[in-house]
N, C-alpha and C. Protein backbone atom coordinates (compact mmCIF):
# COMPACT_ATOMS: atom_id res chain seq x y z
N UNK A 1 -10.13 -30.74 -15.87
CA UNK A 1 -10.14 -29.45 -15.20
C UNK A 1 -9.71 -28.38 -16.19
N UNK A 2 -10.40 -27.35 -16.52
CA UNK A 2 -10.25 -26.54 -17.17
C UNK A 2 -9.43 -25.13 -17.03
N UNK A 3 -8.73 -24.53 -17.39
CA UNK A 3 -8.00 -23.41 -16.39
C UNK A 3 -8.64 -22.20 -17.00
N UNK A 4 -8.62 -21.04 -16.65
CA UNK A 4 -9.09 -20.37 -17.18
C UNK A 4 -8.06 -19.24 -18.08
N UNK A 5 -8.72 -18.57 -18.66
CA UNK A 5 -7.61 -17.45 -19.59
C UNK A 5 -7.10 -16.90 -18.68
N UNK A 6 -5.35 -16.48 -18.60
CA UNK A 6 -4.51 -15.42 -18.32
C UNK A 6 -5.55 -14.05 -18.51
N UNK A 7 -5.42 -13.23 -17.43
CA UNK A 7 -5.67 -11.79 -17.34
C UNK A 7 -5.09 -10.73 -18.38
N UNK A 8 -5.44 -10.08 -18.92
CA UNK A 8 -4.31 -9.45 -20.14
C UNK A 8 -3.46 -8.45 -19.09
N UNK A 9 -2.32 -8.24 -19.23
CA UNK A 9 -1.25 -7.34 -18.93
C UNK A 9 -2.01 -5.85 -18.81
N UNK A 10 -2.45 -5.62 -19.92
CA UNK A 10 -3.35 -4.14 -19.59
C UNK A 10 -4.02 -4.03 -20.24
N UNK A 11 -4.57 -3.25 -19.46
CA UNK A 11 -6.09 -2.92 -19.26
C UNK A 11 -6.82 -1.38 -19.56
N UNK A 12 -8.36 -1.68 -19.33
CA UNK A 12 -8.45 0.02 -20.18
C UNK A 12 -8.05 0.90 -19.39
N UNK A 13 -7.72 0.77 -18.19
CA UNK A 13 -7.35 1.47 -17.05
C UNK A 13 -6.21 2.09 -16.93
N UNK A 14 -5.33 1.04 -17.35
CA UNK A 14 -4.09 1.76 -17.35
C UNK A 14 -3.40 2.56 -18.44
N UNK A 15 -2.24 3.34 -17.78
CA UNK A 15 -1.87 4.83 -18.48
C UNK A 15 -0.39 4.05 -19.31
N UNK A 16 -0.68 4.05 -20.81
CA UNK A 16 0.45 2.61 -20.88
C UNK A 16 1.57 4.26 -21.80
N UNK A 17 2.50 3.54 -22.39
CA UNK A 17 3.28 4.12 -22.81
C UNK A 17 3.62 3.42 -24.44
N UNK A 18 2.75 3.91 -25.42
CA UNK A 18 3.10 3.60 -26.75
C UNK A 18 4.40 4.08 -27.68
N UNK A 19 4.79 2.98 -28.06
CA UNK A 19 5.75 3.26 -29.53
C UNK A 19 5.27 2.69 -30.98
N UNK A 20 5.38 3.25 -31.81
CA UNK A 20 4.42 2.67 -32.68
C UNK A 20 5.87 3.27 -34.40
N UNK A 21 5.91 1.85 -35.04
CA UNK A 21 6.56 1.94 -36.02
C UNK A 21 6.02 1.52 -37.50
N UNK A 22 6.57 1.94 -38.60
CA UNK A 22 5.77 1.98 -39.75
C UNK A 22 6.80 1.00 -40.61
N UNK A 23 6.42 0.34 -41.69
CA UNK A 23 7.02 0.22 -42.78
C UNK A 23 6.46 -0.19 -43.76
N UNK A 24 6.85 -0.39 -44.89
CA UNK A 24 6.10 -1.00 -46.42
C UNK A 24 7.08 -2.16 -47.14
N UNK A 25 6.28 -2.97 -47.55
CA UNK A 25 7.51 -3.83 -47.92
C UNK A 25 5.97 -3.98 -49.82
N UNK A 26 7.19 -4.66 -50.31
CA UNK A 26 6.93 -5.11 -52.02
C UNK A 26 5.65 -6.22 -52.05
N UNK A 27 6.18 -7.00 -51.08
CA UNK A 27 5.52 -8.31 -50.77
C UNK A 27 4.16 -8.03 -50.37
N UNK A 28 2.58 -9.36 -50.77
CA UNK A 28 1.75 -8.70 -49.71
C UNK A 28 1.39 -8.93 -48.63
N UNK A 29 0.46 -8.85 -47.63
CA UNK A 29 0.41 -8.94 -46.45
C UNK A 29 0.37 -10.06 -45.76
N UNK A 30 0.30 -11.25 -46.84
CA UNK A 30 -0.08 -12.92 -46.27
C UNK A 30 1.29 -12.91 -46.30
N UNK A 31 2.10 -13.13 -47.50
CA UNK A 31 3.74 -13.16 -47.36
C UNK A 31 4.07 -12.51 -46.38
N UNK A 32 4.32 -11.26 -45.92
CA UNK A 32 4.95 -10.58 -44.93
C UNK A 32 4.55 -11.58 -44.40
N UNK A 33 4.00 -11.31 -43.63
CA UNK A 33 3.17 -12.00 -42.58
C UNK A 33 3.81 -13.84 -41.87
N UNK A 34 3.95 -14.05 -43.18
CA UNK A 34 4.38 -15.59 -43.16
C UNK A 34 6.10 -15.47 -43.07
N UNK A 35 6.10 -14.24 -43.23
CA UNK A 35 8.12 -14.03 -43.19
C UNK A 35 9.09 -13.57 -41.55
N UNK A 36 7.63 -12.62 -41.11
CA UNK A 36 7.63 -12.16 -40.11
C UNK A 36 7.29 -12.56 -38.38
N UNK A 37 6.31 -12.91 -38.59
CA UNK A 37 5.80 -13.96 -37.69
C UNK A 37 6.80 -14.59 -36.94
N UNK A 38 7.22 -15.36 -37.34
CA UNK A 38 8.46 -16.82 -36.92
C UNK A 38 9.34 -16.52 -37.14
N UNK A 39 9.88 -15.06 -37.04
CA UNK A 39 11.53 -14.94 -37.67
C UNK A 39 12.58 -15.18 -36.47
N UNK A 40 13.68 -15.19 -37.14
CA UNK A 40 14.99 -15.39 -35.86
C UNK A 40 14.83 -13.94 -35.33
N UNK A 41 14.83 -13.64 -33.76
CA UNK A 41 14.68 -12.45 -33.57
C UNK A 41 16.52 -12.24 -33.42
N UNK A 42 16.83 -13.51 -32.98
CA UNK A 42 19.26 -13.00 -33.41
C UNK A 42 19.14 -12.29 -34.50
N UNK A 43 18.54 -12.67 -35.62
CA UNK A 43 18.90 -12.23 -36.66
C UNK A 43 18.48 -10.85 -37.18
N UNK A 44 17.50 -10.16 -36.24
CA UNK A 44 17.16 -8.87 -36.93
C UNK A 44 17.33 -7.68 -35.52
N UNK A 45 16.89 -8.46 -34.60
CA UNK A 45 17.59 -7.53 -33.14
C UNK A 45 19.09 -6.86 -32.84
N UNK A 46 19.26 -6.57 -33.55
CA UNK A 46 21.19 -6.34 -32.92
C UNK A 46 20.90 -4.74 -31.95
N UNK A 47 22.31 -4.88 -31.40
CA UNK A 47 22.74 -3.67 -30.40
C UNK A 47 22.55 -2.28 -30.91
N UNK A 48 21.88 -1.47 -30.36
CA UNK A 48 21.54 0.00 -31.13
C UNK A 48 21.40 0.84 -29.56
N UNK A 49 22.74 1.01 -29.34
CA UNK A 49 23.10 2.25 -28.20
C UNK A 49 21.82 3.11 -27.79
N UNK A 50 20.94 2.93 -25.99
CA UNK A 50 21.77 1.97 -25.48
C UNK A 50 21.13 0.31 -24.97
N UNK A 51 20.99 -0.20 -25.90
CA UNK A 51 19.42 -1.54 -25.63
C UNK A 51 20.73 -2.41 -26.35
N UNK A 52 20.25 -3.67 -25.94
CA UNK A 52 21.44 -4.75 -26.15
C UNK A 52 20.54 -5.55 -27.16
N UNK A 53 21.18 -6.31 -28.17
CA UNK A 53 20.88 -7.27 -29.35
C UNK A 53 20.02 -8.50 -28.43
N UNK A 54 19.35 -9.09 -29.14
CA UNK A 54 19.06 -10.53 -29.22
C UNK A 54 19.94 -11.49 -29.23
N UNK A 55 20.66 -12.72 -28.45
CA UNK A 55 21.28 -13.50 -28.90
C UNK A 55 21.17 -15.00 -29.48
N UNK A 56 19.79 -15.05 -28.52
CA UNK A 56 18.65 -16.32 -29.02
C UNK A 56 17.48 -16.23 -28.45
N UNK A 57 17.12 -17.15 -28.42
CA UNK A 57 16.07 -17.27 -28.24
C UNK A 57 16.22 -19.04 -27.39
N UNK A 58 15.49 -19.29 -25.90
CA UNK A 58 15.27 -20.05 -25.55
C UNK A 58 14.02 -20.48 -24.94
N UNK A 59 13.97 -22.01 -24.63
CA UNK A 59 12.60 -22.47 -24.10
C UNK A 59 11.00 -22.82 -24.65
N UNK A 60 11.13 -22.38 -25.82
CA UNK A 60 10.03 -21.93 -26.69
C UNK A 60 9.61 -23.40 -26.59
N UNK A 61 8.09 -22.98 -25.83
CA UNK A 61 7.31 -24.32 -26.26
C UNK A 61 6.48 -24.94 -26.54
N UNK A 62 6.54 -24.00 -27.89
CA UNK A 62 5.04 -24.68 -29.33
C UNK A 62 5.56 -23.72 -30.21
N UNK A 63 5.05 -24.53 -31.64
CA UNK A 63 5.25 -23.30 -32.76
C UNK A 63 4.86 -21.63 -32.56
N UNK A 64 5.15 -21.05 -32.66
CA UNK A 64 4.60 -19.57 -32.69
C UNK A 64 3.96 -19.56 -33.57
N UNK A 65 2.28 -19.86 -33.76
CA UNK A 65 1.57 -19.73 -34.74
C UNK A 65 0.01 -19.78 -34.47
N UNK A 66 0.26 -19.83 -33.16
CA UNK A 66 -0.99 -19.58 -32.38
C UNK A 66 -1.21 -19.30 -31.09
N UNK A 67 -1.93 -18.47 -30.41
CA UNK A 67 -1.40 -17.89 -29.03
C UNK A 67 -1.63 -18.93 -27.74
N UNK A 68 -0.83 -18.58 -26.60
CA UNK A 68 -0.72 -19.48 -26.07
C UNK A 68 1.20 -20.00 -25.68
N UNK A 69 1.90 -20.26 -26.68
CA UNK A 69 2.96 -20.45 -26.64
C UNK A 69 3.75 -19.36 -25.78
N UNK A 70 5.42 -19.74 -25.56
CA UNK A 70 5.75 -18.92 -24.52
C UNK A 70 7.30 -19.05 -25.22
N UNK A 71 8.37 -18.06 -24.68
CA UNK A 71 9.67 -18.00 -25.19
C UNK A 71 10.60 -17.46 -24.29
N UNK A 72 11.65 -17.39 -23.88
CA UNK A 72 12.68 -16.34 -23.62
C UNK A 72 13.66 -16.07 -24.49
N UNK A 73 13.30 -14.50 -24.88
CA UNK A 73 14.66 -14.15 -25.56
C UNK A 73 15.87 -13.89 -24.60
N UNK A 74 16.57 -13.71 -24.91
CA UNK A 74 18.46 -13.43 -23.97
C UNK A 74 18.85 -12.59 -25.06
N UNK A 75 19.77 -12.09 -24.11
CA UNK A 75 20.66 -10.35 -24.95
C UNK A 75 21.94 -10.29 -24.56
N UNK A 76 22.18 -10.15 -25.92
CA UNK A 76 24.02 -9.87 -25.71
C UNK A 76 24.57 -9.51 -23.90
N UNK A 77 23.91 -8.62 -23.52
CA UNK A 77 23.94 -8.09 -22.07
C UNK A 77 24.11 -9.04 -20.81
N UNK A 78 23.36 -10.35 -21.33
CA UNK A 78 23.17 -11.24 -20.63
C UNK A 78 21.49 -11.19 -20.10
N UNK A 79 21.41 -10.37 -19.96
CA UNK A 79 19.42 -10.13 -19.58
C UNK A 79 18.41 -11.15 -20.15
N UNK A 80 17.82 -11.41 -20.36
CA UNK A 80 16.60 -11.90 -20.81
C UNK A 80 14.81 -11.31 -20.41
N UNK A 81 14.22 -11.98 -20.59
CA UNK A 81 12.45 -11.59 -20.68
C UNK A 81 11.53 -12.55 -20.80
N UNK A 82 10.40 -12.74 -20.49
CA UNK A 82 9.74 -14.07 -20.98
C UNK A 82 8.56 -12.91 -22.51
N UNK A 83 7.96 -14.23 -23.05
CA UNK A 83 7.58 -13.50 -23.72
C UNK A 83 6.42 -14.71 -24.65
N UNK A 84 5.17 -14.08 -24.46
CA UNK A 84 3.96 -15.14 -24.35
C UNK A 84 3.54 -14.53 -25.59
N UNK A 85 2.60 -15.52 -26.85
CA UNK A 85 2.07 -15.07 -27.70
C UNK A 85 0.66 -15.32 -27.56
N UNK A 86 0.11 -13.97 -27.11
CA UNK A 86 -1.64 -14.10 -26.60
C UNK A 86 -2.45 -13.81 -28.22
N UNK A 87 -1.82 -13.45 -29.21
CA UNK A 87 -2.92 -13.34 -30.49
C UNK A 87 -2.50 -13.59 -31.47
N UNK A 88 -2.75 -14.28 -32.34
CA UNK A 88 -2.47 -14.70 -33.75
C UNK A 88 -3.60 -14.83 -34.48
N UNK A 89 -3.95 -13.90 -35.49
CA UNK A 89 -4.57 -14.15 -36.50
C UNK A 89 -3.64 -13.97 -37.84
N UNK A 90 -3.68 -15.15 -38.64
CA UNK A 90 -3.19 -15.55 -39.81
C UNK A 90 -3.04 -14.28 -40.83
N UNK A 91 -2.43 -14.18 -41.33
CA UNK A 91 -2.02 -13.03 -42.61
C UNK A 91 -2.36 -11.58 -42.01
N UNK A 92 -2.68 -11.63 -40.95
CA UNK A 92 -3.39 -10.35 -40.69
C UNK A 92 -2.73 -9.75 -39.57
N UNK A 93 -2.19 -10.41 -38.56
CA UNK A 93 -1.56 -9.86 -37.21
C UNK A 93 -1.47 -10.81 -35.77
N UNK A 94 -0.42 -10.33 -34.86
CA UNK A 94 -0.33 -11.17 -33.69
C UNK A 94 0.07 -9.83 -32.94
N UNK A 95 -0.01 -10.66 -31.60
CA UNK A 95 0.29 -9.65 -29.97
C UNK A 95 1.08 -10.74 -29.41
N UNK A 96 1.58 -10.32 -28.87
CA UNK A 96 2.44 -10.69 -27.35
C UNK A 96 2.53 -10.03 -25.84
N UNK A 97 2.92 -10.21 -25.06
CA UNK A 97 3.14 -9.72 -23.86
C UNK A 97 4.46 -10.28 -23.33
N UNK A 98 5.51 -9.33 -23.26
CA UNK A 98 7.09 -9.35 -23.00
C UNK A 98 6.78 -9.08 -21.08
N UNK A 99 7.38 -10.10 -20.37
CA UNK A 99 7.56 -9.46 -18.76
C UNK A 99 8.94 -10.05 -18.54
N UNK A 100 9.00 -9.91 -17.30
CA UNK A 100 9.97 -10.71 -16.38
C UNK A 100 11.34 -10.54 -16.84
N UNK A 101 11.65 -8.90 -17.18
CA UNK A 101 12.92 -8.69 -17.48
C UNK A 101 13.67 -8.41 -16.74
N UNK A 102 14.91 -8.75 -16.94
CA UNK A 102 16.15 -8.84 -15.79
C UNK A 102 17.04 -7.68 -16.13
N UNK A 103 16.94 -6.58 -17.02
CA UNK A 103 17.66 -5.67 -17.52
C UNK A 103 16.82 -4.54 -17.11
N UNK A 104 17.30 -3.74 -17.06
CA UNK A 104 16.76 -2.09 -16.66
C UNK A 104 14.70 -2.21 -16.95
N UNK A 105 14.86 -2.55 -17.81
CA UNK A 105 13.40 -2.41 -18.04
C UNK A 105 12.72 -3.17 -17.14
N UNK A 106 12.92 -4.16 -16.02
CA UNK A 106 12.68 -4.58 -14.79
C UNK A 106 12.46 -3.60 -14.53
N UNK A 107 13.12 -2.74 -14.20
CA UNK A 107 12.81 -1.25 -13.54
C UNK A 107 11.95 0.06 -13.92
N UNK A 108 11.59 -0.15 -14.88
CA UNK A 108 10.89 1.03 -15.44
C UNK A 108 9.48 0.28 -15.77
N UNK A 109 9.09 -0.70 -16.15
CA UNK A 109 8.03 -1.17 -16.95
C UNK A 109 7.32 -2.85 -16.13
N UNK A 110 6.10 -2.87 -15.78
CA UNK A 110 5.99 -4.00 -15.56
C UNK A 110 5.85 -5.37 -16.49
N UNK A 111 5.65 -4.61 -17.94
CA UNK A 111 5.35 -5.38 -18.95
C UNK A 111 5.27 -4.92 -20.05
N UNK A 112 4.91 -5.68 -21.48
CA UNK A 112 4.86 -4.43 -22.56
C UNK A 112 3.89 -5.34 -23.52
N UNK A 113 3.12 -4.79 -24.26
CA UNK A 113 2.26 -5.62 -25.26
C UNK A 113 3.26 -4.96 -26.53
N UNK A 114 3.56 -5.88 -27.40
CA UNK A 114 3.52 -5.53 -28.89
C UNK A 114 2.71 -6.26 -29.40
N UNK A 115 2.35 -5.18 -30.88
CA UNK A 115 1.43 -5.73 -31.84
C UNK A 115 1.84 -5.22 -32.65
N UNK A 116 1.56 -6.58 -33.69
CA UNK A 116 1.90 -6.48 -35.09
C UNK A 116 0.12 -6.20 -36.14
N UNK A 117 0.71 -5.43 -37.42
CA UNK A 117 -0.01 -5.34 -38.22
C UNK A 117 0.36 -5.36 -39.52
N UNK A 118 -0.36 -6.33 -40.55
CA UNK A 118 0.04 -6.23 -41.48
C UNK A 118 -1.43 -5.66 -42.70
N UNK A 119 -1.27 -5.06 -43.15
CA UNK A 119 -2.25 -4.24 -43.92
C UNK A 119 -2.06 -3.97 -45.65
N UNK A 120 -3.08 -4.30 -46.26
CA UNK A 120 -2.60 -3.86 -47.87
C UNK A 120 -2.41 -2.70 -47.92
N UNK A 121 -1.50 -2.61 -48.70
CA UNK A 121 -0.50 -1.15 -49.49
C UNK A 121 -0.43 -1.41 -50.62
N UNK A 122 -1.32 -1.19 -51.66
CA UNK A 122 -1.67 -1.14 -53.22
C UNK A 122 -1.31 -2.53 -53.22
N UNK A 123 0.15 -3.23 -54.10
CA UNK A 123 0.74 -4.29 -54.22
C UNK A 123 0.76 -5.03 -52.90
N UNK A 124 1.69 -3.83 -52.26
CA UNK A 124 2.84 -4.34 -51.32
C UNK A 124 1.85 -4.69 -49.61
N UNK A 125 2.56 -4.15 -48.41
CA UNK A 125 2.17 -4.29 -47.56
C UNK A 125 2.60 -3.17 -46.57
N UNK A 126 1.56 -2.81 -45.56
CA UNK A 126 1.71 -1.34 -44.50
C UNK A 126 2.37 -2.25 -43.63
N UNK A 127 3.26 -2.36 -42.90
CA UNK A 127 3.49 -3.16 -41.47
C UNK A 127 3.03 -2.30 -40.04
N UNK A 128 2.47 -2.06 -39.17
CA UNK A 128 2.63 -1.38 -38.34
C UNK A 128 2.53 -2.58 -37.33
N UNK A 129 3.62 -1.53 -36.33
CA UNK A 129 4.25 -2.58 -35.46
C UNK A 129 3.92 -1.55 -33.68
N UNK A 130 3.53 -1.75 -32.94
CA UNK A 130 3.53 -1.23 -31.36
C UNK A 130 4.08 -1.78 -30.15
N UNK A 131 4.87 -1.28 -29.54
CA UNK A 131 4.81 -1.96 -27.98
C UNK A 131 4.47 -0.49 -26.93
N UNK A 132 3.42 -1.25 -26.24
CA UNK A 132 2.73 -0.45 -25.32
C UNK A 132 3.06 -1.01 -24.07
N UNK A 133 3.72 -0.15 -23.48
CA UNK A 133 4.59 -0.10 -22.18
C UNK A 133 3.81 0.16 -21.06
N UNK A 134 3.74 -0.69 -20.01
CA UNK A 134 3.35 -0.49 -19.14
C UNK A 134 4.03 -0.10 -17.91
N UNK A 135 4.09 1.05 -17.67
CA UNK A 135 5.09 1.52 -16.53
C UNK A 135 4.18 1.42 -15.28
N UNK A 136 5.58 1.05 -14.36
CA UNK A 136 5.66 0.67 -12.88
C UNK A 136 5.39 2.37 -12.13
N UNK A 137 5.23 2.21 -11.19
CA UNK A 137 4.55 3.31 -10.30
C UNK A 137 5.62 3.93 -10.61
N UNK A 138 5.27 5.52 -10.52
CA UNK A 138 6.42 6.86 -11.09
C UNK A 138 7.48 6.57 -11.79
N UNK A 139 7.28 5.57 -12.87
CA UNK A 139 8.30 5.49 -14.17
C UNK A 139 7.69 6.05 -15.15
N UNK A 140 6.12 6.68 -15.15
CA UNK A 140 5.78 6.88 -16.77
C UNK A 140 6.51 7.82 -17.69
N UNK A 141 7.45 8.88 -16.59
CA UNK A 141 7.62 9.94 -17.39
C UNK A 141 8.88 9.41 -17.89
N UNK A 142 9.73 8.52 -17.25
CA UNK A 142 10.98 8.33 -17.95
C UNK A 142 10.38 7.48 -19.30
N UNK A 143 10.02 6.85 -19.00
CA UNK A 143 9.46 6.03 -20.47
C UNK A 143 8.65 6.93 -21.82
N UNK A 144 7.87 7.69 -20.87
CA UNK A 144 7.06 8.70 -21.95
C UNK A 144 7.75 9.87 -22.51
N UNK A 145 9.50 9.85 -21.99
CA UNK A 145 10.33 11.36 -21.97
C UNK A 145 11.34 10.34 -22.65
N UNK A 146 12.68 10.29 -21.73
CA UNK A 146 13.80 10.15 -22.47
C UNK A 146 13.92 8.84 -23.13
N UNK A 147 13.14 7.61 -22.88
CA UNK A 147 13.48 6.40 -23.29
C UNK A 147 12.30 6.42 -24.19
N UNK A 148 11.52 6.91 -24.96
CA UNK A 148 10.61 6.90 -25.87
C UNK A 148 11.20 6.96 -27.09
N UNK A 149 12.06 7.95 -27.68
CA UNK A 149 12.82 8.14 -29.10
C UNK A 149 13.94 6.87 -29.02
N UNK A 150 14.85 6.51 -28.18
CA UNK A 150 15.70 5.77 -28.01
C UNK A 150 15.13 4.29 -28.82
N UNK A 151 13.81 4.23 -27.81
CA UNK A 151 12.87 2.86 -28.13
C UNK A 151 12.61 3.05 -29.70
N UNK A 152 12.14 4.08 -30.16
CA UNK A 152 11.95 3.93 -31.39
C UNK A 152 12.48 3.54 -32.17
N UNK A 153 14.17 4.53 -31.98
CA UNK A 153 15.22 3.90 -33.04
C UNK A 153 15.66 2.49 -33.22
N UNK A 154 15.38 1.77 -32.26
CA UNK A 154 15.89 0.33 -31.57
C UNK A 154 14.46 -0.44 -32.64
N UNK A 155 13.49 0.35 -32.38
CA UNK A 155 12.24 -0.77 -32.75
C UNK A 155 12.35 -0.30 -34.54
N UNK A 156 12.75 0.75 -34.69
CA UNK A 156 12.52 1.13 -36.58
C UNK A 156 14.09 0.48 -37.43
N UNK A 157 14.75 0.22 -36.51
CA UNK A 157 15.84 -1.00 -37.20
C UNK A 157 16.14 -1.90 -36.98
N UNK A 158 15.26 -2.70 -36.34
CA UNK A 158 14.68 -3.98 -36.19
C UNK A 158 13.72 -4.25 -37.19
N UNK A 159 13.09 -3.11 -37.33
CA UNK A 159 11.53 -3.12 -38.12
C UNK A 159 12.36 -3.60 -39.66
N UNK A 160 13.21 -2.49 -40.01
CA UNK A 160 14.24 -2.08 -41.32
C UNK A 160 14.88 -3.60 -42.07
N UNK A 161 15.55 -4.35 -40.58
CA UNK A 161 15.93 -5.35 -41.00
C UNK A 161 15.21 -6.21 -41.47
N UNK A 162 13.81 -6.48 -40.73
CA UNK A 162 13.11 -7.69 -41.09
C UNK A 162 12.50 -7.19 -42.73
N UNK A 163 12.39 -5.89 -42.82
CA UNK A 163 11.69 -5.44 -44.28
C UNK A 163 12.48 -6.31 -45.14
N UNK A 164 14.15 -6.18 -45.21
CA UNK A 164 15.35 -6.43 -45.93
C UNK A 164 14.96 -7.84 -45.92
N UNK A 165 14.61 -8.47 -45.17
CA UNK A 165 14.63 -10.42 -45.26
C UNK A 165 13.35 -10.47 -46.39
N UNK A 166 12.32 -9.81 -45.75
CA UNK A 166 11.09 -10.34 -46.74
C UNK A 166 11.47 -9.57 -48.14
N UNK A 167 12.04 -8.94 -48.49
CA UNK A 167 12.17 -7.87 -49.60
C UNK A 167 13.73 -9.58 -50.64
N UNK A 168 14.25 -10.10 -49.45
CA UNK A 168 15.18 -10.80 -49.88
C UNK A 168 14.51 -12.34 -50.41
N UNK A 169 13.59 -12.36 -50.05
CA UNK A 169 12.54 -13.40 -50.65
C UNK A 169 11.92 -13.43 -52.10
């Protein structure tokens, strides 16, 4: 019996709510890539006022290296999320879809896609990184207003740290 594909989270329809972060690292885009991918998210998530750190990661069950697999991260806060990897292409980029959060963002968002990109930069490598937010009925403006810059800072030193690991390679 065959099941069929999961529905994607969103769609062209919906009015999502993007954050979108940049970086460059030395390394090129297959390395990144191979650094980034599978990293400890404890290790590069921490607390950045007011969004709570990563503390592990549980449940995970298959390598993250091809979509399909599934995870829950947990947060200092105590919260957690599930968090499915629907795309992986090798040296080049993956997606996910984050739901089922037990922290505020329960409340504002029904779900969120991030995507990763890794791109040549002369030597080195472009990273661009997105999570596209999908807000719950009359949340778009809080997400598209005051929790938009917040998200950023949270997602561009996360981004910062993981540069520092592959740059530490």
């Amino acid at each position: 019996m065959s099941t069929s594909p999961r529905p994607p989270l969103i769609t062209r329809a919906d009015k999502t709510v993007p954050v979108t972060v940049f970086a460059r690292t030395t390394a090129p885009p297959a390395d990144t890539f191979e650094i980034i991918a599978p990293i400890d998210l404890a290790t590069v998530f921490h607390p950045v006022f007011p969004f709570p750190g990563v503390t592990e990661v549980r449940n995970q069950t298959e390598s993250w290296d091809h979509p399909g697999p599934s995870r829950t991260p947990t947060f200092d806060d105590g919260s957690q999320a599930t968090e499915r990897l629907t795309e992986y292409v090798a040296s080049q980029g993956f997606a996910y879809e984050l739901t089922e959060f037990t922290n505020v963002l329960g409340r504002l968002a029904a779900g969120v896609r991030g995507e990763w990109s890794f791109l040549p930069d002369g030597d080195g490598c472009l990273i661009r990184w997105t999570y596209e937010f999908k807000p719950l009925r009359g949340r778009r403006l809080v997400l598209a207003g005051p929790f938009r810059p917040l998200w950023r800072r949270y997602m561009q030193r996360a981004l910062d740290r993981m540069v520092d690991v592959v740059e530490a390679r």
